[in-house]
C-alpha atoms as a PDB file:
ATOM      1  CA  UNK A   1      54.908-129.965 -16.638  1.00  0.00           C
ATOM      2  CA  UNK A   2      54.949-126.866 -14.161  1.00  0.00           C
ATOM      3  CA  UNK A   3      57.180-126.258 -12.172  1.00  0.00           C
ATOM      4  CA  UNK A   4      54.459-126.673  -9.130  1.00  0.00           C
ATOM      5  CA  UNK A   5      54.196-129.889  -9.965  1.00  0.00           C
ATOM      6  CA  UNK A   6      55.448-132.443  -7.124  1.00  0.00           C
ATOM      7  CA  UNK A   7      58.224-134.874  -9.026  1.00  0.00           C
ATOM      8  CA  UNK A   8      58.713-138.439  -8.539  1.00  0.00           C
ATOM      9  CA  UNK A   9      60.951-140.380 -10.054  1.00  0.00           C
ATOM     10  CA  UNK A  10      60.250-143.870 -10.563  1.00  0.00           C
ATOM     11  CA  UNK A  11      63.354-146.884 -11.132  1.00  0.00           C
ATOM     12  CA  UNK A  12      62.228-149.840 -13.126  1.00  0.00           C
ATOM     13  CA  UNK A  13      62.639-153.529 -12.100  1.00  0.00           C
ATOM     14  CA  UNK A  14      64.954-155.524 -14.027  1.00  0.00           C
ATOM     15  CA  UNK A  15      66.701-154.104 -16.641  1.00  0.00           C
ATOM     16  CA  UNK A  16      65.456-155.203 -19.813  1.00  0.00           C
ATOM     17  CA  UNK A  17      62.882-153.947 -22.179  1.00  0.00           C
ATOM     18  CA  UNK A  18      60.025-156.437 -20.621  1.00  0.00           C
ATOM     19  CA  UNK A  19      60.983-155.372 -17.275  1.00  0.00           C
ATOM     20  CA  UNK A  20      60.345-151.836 -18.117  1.00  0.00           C
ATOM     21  CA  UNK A  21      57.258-152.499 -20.259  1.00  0.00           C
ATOM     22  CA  UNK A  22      55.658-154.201 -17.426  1.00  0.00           C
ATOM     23  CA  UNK A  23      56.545-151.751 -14.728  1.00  0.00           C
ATOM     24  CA  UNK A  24      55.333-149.214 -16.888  1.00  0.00           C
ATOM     25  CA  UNK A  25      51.735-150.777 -15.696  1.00  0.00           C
ATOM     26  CA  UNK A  26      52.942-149.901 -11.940  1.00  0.00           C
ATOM     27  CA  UNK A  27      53.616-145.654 -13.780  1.00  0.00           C
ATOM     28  CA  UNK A  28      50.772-145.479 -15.085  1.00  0.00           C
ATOM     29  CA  UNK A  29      49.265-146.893 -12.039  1.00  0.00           C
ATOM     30  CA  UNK A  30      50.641-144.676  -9.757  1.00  0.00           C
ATOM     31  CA  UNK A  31      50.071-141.573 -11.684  1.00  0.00           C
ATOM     32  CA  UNK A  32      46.786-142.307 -12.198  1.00  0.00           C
ATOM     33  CA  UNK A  33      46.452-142.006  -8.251  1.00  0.00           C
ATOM     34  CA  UNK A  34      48.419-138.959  -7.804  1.00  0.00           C
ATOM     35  CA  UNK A  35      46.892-136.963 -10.550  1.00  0.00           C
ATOM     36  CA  UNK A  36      48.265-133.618 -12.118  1.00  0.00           C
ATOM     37  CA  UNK A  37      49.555-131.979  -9.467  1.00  0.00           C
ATOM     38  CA  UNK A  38      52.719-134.633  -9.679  1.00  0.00           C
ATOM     39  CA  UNK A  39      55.028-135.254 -12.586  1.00  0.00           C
ATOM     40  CA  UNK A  40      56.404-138.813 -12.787  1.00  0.00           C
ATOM     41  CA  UNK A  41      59.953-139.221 -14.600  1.00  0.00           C
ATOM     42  CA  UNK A  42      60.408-142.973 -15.665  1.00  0.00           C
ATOM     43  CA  UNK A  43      63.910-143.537 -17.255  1.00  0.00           C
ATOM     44  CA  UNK A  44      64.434-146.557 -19.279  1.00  0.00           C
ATOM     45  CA  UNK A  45      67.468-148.064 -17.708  1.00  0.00           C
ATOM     46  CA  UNK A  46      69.723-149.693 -19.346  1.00  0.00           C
ATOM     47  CA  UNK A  47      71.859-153.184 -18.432  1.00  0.00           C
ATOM     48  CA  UNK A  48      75.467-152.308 -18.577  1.00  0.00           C
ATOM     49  CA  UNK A  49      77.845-154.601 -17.983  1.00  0.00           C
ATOM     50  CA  UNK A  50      78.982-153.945 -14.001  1.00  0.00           C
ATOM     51  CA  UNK A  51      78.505-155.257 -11.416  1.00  0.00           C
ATOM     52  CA  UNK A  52      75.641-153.643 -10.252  1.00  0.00           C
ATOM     53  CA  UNK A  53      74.501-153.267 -13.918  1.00  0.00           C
ATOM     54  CA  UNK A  54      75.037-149.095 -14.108  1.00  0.00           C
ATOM     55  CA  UNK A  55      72.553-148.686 -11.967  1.00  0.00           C
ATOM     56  CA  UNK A  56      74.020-146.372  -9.334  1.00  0.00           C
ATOM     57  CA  UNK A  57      75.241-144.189 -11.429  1.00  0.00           C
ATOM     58  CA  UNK A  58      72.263-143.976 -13.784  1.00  0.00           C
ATOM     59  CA  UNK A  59      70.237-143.115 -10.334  1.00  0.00           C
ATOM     60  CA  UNK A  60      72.602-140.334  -9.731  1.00  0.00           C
ATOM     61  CA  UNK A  61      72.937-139.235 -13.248  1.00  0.00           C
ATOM     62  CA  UNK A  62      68.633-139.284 -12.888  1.00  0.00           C
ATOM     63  CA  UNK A  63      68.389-137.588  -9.943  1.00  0.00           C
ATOM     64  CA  UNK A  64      70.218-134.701 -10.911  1.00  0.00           C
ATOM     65  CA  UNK A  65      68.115-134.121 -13.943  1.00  0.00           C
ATOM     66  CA  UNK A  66      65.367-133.815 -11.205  1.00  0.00           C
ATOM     67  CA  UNK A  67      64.082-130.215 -10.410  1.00  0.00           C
ATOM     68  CA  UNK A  68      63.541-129.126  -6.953  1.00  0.00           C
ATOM     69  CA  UNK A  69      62.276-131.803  -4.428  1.00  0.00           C
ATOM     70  CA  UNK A  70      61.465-135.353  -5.400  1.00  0.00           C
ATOM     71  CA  UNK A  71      59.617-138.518  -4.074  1.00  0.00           C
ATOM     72  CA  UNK A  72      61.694-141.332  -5.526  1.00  0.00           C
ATOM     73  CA  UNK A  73      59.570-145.015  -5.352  1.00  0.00           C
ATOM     74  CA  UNK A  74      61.229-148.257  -6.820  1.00  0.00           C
ATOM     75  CA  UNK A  75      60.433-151.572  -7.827  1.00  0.00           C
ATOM     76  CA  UNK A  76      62.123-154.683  -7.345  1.00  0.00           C
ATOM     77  CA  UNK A  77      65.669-154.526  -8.401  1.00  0.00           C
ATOM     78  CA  UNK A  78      64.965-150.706  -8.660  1.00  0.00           C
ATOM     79  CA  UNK A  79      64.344-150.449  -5.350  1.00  0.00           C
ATOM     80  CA  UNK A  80      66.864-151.871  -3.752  1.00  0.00           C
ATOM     81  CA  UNK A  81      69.271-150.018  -5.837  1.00  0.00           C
ATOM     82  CA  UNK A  82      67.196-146.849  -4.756  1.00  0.00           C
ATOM     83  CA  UNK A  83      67.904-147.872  -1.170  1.00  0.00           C
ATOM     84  CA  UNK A  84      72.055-148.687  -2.268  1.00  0.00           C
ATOM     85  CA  UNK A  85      72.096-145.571  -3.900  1.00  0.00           C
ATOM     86  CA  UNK A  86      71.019-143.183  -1.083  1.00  0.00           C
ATOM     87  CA  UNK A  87      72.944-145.510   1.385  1.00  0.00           C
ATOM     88  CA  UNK A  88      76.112-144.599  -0.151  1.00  0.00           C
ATOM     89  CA  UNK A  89      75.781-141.091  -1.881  1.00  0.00           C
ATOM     90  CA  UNK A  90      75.229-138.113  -0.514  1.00  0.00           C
ATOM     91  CA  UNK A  91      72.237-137.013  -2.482  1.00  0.00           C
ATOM     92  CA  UNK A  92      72.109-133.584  -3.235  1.00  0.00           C
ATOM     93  CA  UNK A  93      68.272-132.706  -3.921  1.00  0.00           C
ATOM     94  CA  UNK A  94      65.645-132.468  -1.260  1.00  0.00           C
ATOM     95  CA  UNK A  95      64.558-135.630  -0.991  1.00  0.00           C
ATOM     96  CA  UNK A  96      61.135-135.836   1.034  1.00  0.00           C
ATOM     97  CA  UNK A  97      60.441-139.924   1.168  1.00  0.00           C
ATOM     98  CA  UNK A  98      61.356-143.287  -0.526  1.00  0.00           C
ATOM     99  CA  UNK A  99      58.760-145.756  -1.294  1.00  0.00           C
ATOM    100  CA  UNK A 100      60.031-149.491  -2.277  1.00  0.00           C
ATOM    101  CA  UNK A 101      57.790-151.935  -3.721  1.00  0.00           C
ATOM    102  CA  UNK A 102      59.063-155.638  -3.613  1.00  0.00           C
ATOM    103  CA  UNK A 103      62.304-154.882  -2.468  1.00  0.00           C
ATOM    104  CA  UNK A 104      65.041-157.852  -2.501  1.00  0.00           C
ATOM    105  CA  UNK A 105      67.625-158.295   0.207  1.00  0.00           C
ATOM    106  CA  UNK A 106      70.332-159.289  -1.044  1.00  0.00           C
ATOM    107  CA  UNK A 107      72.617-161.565   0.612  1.00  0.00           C
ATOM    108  CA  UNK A 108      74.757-165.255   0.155  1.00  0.00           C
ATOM    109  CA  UNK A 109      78.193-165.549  -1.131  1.00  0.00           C
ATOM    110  CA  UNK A 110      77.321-165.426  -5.156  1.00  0.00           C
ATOM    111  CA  UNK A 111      79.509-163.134  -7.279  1.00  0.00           C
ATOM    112  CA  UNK A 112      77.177-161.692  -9.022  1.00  0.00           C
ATOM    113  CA  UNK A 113      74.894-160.201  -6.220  1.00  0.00           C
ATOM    114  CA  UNK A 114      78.047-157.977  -4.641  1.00  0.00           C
ATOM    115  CA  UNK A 115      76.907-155.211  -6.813  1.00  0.00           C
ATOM    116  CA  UNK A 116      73.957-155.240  -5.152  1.00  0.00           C
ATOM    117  CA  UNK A 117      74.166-155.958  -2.042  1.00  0.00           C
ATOM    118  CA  UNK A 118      73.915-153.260   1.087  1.00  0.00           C
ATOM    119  CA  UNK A 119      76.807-152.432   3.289  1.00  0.00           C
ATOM    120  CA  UNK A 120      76.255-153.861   7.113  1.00  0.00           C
ATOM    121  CA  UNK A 121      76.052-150.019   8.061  1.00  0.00           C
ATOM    122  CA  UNK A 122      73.730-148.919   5.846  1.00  0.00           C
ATOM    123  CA  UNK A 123      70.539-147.869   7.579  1.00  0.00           C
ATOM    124  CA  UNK A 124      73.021-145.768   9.657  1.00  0.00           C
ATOM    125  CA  UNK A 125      73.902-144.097   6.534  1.00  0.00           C
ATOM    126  CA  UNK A 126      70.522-143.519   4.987  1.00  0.00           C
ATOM    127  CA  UNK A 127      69.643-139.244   4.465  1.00  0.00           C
ATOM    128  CA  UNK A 128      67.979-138.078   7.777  1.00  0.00           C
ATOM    129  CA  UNK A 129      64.099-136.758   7.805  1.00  0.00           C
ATOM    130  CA  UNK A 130      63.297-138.889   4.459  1.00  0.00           C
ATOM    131  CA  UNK A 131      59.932-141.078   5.631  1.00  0.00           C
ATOM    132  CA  UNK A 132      60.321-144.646   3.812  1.00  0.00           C
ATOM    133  CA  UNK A 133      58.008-147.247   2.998  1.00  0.00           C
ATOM    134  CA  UNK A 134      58.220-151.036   1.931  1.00  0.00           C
ATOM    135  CA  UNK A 135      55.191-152.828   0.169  1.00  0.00           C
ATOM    136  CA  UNK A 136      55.261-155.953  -0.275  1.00  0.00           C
ATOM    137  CA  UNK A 137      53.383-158.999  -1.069  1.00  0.00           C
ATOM    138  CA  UNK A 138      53.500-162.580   0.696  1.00  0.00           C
ATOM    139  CA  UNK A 139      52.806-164.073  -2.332  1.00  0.00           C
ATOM    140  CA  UNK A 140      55.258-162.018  -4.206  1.00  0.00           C
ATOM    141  CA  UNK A 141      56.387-165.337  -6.773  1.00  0.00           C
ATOM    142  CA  UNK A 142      60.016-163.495  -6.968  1.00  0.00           C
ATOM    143  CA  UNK A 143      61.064-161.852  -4.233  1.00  0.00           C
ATOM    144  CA  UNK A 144      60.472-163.973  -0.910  1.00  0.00           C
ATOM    145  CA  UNK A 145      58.163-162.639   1.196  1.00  0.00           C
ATOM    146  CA  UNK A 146      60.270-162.959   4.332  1.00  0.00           C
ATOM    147  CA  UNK A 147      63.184-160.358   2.675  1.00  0.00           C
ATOM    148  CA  UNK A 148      60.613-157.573   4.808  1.00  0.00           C
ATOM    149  CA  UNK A 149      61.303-159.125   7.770  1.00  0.00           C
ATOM    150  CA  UNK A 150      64.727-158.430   6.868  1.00  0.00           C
ATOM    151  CA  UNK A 151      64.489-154.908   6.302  1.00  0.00           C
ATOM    152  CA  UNK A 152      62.424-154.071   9.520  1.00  0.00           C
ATOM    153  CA  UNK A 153      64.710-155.494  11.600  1.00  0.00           C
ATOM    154  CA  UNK A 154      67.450-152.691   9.782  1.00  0.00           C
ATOM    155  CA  UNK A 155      64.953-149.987   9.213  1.00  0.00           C
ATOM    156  CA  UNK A 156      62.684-150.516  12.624  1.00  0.00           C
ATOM    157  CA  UNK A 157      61.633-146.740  11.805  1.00  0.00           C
ATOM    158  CA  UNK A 158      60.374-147.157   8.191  1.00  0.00           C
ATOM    159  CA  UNK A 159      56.803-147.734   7.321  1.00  0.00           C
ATOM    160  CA  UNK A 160      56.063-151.391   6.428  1.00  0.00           C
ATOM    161  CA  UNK A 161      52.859-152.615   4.294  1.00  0.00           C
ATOM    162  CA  UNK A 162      52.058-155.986   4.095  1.00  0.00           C
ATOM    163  CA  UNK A 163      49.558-157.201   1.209  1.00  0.00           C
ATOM    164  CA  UNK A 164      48.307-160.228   1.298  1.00  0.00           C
ATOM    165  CA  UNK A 165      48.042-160.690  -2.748  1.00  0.00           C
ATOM    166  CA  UNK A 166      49.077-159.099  -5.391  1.00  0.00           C
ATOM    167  CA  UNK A 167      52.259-161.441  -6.730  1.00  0.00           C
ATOM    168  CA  UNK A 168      55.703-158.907  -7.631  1.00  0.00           C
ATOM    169  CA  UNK A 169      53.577-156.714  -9.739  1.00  0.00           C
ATOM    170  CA  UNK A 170      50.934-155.679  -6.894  1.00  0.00           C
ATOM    171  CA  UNK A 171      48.505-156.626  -9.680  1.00  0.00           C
ATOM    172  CA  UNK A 172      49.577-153.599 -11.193  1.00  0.00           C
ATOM    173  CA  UNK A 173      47.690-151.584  -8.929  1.00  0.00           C
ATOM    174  CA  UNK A 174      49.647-148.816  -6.798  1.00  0.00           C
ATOM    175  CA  UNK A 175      46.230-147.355  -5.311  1.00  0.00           C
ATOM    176  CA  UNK A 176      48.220-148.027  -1.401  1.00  0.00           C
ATOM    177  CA  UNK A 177      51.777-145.929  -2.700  1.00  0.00           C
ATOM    178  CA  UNK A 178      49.766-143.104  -4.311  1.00  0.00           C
ATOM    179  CA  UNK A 179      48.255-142.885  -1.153  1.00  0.00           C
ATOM    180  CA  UNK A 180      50.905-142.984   1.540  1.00  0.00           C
ATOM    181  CA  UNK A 181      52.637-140.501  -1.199  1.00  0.00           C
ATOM    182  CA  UNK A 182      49.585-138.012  -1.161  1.00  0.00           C
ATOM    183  CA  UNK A 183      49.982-138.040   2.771  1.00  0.00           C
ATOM    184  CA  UNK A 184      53.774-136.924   2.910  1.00  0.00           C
END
């Protein structure tokens, strides 16, 4: 890796080995379509036993490791923490866009999802003069379709791509990111 190299840094789905192995797919994917002249960092993250499973501070402890600007792109559970994280931290690195690929909202009054969930100001909060994109799917088989709807009525000023198949995975094919990523 040179240090002219773009980074990215990508947050697994999930948290358990399968989810990473199979997201790994979506890395290899999306490297594939950037090429070289970008370096993607793929942490294997962990489930600890919080609420919002470690994951915010494993994103922060990640990001710092990070050299220079990043592009930071998440999937699934990744991404929404992506979007909790730099909701509620001030994030320290240049950050140039955000790119989240099935992205749950999560709402209802269940326990376990308060780790997870966004505050009602968040979009407010969100760093200034980062671009962000959603993919996602209508037949997405896990995360409901209509949870974009959601986000573009937070985020009117994000960039929104609708697929019409592909399932949660994309069919492991993240030609469309690596695009919109080459174009920032």
């Amino acid at each position: 890796m040179t240090r002219t190299n773009k980074q990215v840094l990508f947050i697994q789905g999930g948290g358990d080995k399968q989810d990473y192995e199979a997201d790994k797919q979506l890395v290899d994917s999306l490297q594939a379509g950037l090429g070289k002249a970008y370096s993607l960092h793929y942490p294997r993250l962990p489930t600890e036993s919080t609420p919002d499973f470690g994951r915010m501070k494993q994103i922060g402890r990640e990001i710092s490791r990070m050299a220079g600007g990043l592009i930071l792109v998440g999937h699934s559970l990744g991404a929404s923490m992506l979007l909790k994280y730099c909701s509620e931290n001030e994030v320290r690195k240049e950050v140039s866009a955000l790119f989240l690929i099935s992205t749950p909202f999560w709402s209802g009054d269940e326990d376990w999802k308060d780790g997870f969930k966004l505050r009602e100001d968040f979009a407010e909060t969100l760093p200034k003069n980062v671009s962000i994109f959603f993919y996602h799917c209508r037949d997405d088989e896990e995360v409901p379709f209509d949870h974009l709807a959601m986000y573009k009525q937070q985020i009117p000023w994000a960039t929104f791509r609708e697929i019409d198949n592909g399932g949660h995975q994309l069919n492991n094919d993240l030609r469309i990111v690596a695009n919109d990523i080459l174009s920032v």
